[in-house]
C-alpha atoms as a PDB file:
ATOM      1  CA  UNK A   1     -91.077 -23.193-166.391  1.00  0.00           C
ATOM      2  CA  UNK A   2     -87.450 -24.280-166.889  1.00  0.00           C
ATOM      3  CA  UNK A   3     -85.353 -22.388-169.527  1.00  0.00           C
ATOM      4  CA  UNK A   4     -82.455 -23.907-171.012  1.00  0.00           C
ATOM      5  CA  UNK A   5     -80.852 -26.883-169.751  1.00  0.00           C
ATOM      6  CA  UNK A   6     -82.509 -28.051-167.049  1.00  0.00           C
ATOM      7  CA  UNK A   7     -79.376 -29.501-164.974  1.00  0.00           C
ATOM      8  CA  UNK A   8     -77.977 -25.484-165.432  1.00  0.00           C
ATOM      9  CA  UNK A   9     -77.462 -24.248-161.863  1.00  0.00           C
ATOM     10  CA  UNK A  10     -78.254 -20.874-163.268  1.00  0.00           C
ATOM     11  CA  UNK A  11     -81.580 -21.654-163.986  1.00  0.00           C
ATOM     12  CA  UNK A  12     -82.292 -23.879-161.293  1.00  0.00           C
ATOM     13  CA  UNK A  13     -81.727 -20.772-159.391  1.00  0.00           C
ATOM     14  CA  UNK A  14     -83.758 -18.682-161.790  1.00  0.00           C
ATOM     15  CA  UNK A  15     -86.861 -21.296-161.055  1.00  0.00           C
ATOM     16  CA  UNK A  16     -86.444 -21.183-157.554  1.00  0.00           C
ATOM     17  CA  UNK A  17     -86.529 -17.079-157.408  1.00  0.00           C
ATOM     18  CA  UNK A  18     -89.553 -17.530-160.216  1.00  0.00           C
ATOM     19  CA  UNK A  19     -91.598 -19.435-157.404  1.00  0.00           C
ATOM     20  CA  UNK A  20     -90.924 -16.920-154.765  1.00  0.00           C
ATOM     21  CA  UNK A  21     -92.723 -14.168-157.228  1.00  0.00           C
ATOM     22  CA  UNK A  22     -95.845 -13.136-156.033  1.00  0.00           C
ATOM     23  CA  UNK A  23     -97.211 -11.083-159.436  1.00  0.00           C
ATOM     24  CA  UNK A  24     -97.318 -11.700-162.976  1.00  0.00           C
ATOM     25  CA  UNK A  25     -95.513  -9.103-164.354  1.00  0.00           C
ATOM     26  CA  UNK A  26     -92.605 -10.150-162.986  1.00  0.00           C
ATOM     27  CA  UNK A  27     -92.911 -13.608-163.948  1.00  0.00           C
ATOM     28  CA  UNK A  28     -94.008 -12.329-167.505  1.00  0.00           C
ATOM     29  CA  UNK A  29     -90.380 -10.022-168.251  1.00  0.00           C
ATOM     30  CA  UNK A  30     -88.257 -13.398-166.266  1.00  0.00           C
ATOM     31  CA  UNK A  31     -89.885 -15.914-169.033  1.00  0.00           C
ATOM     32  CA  UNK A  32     -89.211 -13.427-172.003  1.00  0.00           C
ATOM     33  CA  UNK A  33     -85.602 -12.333-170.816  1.00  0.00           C
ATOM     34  CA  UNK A  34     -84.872 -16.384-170.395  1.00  0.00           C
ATOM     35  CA  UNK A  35     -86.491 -17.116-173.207  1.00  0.00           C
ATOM     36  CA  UNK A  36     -84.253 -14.628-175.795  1.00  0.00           C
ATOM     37  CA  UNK A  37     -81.392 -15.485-173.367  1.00  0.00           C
ATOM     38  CA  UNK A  38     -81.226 -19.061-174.472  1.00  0.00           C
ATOM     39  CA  UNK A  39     -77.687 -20.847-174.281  1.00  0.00           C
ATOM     40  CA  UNK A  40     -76.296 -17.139-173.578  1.00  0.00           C
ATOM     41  CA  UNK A  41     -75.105 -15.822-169.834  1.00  0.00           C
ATOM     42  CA  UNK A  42     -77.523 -12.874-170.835  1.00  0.00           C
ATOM     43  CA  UNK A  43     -79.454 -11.166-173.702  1.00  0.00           C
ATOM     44  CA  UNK A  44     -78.663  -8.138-175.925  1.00  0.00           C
ATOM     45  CA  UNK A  45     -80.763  -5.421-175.392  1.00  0.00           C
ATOM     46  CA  UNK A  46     -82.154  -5.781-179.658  1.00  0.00           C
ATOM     47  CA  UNK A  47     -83.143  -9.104-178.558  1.00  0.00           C
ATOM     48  CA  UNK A  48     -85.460  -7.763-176.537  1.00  0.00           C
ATOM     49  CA  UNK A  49     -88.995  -7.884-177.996  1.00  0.00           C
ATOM     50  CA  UNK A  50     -92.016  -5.644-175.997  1.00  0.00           C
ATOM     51  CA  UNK A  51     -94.293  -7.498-177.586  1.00  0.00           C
ATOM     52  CA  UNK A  52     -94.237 -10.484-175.676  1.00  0.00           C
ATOM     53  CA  UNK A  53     -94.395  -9.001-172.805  1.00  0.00           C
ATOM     54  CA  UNK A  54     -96.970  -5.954-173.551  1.00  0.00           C
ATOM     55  CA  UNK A  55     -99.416  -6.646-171.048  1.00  0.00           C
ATOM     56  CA  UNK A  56     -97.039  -5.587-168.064  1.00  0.00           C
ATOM     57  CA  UNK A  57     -95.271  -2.448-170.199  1.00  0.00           C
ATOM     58  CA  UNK A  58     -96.531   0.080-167.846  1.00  0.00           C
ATOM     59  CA  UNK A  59     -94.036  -0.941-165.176  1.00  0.00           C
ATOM     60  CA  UNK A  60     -91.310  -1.835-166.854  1.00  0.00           C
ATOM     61  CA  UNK A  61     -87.997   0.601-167.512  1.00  0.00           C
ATOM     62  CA  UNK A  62     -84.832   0.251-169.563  1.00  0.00           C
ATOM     63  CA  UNK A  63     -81.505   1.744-168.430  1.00  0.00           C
ATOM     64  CA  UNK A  64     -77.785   2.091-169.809  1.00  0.00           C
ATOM     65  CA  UNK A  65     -74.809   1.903-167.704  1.00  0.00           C
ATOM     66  CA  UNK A  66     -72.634   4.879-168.546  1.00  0.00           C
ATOM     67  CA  UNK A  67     -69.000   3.199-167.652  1.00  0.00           C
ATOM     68  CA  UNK A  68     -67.307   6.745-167.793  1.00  0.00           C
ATOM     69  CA  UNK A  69     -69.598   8.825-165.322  1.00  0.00           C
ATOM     70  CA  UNK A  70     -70.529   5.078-163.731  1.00  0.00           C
ATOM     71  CA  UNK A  71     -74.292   6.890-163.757  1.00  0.00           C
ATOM     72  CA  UNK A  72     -77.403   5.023-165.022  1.00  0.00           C
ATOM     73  CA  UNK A  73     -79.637   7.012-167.669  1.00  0.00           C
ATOM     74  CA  UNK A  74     -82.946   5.415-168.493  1.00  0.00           C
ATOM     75  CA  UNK A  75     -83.892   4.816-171.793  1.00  0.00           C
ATOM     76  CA  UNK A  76     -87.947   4.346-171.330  1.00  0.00           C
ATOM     77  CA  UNK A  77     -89.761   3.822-168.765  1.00  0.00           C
ATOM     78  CA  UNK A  78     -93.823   2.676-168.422  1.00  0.00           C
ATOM     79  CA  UNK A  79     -96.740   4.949-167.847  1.00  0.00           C
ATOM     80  CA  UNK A  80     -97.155   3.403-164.275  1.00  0.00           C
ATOM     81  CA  UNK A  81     -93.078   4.248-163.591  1.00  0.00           C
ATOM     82  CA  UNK A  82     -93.598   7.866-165.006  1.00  0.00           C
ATOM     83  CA  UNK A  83     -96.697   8.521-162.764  1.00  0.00           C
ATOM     84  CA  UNK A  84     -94.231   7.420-159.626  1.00  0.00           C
ATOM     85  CA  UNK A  85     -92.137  10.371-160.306  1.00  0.00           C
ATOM     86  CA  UNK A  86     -94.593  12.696-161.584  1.00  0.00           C
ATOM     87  CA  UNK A  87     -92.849  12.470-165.061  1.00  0.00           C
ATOM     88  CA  UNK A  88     -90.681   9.849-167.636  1.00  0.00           C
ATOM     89  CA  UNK A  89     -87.831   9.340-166.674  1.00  0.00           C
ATOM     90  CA  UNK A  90     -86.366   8.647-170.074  1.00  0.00           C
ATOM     91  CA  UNK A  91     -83.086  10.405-170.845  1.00  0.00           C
ATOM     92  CA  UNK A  92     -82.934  11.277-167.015  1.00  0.00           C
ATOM     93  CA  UNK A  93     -80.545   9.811-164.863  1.00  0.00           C
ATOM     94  CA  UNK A  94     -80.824   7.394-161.647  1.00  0.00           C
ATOM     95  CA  UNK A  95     -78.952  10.291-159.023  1.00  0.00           C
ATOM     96  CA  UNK A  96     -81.457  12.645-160.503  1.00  0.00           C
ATOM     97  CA  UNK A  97     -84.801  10.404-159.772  1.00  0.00           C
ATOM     98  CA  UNK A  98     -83.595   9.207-156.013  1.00  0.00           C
ATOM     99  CA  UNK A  99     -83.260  10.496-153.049  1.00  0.00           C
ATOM    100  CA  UNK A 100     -79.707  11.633-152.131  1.00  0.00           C
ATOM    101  CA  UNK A 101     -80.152   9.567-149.036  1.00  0.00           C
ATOM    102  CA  UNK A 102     -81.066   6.753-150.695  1.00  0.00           C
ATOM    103  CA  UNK A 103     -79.048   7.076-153.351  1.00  0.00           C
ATOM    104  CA  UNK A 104     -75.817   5.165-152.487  1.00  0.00           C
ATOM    105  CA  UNK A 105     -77.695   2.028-151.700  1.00  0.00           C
ATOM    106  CA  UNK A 106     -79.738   1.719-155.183  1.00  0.00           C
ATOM    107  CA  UNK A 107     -76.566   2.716-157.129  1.00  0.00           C
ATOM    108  CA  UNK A 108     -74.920  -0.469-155.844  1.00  0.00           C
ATOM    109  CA  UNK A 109     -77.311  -2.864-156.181  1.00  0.00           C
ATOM    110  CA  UNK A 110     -77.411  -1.527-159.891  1.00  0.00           C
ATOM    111  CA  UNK A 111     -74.098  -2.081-159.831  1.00  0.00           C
ATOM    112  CA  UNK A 112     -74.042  -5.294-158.445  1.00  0.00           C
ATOM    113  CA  UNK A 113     -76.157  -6.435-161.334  1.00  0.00           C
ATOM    114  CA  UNK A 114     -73.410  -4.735-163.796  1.00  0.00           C
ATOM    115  CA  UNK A 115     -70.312  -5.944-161.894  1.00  0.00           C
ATOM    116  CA  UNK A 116     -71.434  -9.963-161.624  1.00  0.00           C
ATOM    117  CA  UNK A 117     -73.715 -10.471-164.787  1.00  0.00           C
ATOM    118  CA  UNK A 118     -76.431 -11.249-161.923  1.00  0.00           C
ATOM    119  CA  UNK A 119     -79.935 -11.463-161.768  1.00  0.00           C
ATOM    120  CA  UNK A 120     -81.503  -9.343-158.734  1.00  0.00           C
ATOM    121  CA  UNK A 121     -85.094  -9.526-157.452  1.00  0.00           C
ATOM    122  CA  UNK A 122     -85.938  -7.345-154.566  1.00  0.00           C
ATOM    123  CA  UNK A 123     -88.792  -8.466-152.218  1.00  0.00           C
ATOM    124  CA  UNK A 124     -90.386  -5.875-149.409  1.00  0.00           C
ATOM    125  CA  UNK A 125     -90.726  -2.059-148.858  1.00  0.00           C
ATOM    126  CA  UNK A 126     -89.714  -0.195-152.594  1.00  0.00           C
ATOM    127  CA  UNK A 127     -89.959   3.623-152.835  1.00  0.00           C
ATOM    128  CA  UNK A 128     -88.921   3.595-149.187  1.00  0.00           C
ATOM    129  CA  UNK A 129     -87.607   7.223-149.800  1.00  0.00           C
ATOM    130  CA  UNK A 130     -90.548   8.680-151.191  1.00  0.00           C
ATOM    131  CA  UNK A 131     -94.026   9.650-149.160  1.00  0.00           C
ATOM    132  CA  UNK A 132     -95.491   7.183-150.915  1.00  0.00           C
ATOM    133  CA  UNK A 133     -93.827   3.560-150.527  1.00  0.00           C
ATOM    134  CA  UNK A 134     -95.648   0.202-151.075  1.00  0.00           C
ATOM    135  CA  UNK A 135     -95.123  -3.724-150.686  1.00  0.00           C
ATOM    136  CA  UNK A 136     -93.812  -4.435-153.642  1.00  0.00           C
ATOM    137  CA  UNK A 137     -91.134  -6.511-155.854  1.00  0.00           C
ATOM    138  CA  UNK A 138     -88.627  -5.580-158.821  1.00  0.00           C
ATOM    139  CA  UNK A 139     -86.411  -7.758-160.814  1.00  0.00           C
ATOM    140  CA  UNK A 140     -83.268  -6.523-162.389  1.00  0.00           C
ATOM    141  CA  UNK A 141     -82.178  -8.337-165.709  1.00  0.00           C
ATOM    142  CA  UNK A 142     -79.126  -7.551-166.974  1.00  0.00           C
ATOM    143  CA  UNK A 143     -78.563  -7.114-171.140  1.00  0.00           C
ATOM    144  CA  UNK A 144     -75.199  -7.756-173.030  1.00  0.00           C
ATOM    145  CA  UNK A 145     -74.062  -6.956-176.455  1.00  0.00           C
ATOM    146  CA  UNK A 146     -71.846  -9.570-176.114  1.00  0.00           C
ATOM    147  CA  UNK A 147     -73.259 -12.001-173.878  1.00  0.00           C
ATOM    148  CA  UNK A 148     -70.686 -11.090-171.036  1.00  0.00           C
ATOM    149  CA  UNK A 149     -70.225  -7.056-170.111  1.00  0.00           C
ATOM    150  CA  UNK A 150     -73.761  -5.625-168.906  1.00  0.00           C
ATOM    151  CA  UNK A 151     -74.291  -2.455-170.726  1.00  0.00           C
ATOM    152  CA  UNK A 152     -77.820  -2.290-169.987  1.00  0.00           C
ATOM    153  CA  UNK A 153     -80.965  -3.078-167.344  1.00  0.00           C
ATOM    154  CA  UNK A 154     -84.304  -4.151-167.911  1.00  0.00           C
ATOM    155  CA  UNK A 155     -86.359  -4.357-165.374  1.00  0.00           C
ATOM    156  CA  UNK A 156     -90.096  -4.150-163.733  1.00  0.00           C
ATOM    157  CA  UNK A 157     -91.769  -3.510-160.170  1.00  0.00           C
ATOM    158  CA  UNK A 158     -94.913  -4.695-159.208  1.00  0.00           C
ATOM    159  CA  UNK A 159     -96.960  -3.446-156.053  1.00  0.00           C
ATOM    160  CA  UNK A 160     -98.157  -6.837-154.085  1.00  0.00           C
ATOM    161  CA  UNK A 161    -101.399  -6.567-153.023  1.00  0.00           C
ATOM    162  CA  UNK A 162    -103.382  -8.358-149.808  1.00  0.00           C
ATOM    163  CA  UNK A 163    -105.321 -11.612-150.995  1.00  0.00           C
ATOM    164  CA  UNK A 164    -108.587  -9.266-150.657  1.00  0.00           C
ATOM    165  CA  UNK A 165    -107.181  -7.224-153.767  1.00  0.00           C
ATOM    166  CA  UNK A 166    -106.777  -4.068-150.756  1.00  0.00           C
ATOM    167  CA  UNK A 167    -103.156  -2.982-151.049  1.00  0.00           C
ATOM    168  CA  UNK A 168    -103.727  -3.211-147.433  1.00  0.00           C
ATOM    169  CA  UNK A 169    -101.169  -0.398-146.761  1.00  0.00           C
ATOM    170  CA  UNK A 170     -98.689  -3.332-145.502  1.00  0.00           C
ATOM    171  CA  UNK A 171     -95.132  -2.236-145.278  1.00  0.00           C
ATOM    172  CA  UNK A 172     -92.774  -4.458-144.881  1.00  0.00           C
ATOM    173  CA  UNK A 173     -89.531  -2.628-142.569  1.00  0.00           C
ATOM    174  CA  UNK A 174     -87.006  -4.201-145.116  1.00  0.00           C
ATOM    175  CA  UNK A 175     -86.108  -5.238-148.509  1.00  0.00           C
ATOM    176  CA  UNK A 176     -84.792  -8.537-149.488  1.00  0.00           C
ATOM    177  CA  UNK A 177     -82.035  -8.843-152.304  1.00  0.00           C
ATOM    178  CA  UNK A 178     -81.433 -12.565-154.323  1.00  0.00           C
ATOM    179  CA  UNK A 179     -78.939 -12.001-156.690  1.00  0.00           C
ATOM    180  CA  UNK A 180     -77.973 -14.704-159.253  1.00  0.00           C
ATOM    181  CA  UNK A 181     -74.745 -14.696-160.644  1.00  0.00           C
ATOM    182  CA  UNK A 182     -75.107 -15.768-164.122  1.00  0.00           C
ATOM    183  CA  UNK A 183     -71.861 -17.630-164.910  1.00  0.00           C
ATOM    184  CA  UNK A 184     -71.537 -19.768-162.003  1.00  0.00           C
ATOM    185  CA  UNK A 185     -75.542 -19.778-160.703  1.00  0.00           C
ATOM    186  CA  UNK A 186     -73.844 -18.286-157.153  1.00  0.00           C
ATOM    187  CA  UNK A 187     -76.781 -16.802-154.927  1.00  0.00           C
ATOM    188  CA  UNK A 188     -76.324 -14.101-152.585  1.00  0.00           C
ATOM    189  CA  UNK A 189     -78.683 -12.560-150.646  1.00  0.00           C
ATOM    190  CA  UNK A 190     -79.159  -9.894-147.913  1.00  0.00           C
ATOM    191  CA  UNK A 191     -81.523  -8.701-146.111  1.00  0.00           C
ATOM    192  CA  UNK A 192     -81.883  -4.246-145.448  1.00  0.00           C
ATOM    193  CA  UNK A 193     -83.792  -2.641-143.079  1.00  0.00           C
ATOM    194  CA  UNK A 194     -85.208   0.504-144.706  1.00  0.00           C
END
């Protein structure tokens, strides 16, 4: 589904990393986030409407960037998110939900996403940190109050599962970053072993 005008590079780009998805949720928060985007390099965060997207909910979280402390604080997060960490992490911060090991490497691609207005989808082993990691995607959407400085992130991850429906305890030895910058539809993408 194209968004917008359809000769945009931006959401050429935003197609292409739609077809790569491999579950709905994901596809379900792009289309909404695109959708309230419209003309705009990104959405406000009132704009956002968790009705249209209620059948995913469960894995999808909301966090503020905190310029000052440059520390992420979630504002909600999904039953399936909570269960993850054994509790919500609303009103918690990122450092105090990952690993310190870890840590550096998630704070920047949050960043990332902050710094360029971009897009990110992640492809391959998520949780990597924790005793319990799975094959898996997440998309990072970045929200604006005025269309240009992120203040916030939405975003959702998904568990892929083997054709069967068997989570088939695959674990991909890497994650896969495509970032989209929204004002000039620039893609960058690298691949971490984990």
């Amino acid at each position: 589904m194209i968004h917008g005008s359809s000769s945009s590079v931006v959401d050429v780009e935003l197609d292409a990393i739609a077809k790569k998805m491999r579950t709905d949720s994901l596809k379900v928060l792009l289309n909404h986030w695109r959708a309230i985007r419209g003309p705009l390099l990104m959405p406000s965060r009132r704009q956002v409407d968790p009705t249209e997207f209620a059948s995913v909910l469960t894995r999808v979280w909301l966090c503020d960037y905190e310029r000052e402390t440059d520390r992420f604080r979630y504002r909600l997060t999904g039953e399936k998110v909570a269960k993850r960490f054994g509790h919500k992490l609303s009103r918690h911060y990122l450092d105090d939900n990952t690993d310190p090991d870890y840590y550096p490497r998630v704070h920047r691609y949050y960043r990332n996403v902050v710094d360029f207005g971009a897009v990110l989808y992640i492809y391959g082993r998520l949780y990597a940190e924790t005793a319990n990691p799975i094959h898996g995607e997440r998309i990072l959407l970045p929200l604006s109050e005025d269309s240009r400085t992120v203040q916030s992130i939405l975003g959702v991850t998904a568990e892929v599962l083997a054709s069967n429906g068997d989570s088939g305890r695959f674990l991909p030895e890497f994650q896969k970053h495509s970032y989209i910058t929204l004002e000039t539809g620039a893609v960058v993408e690298e691949t971490l072993p984990v």
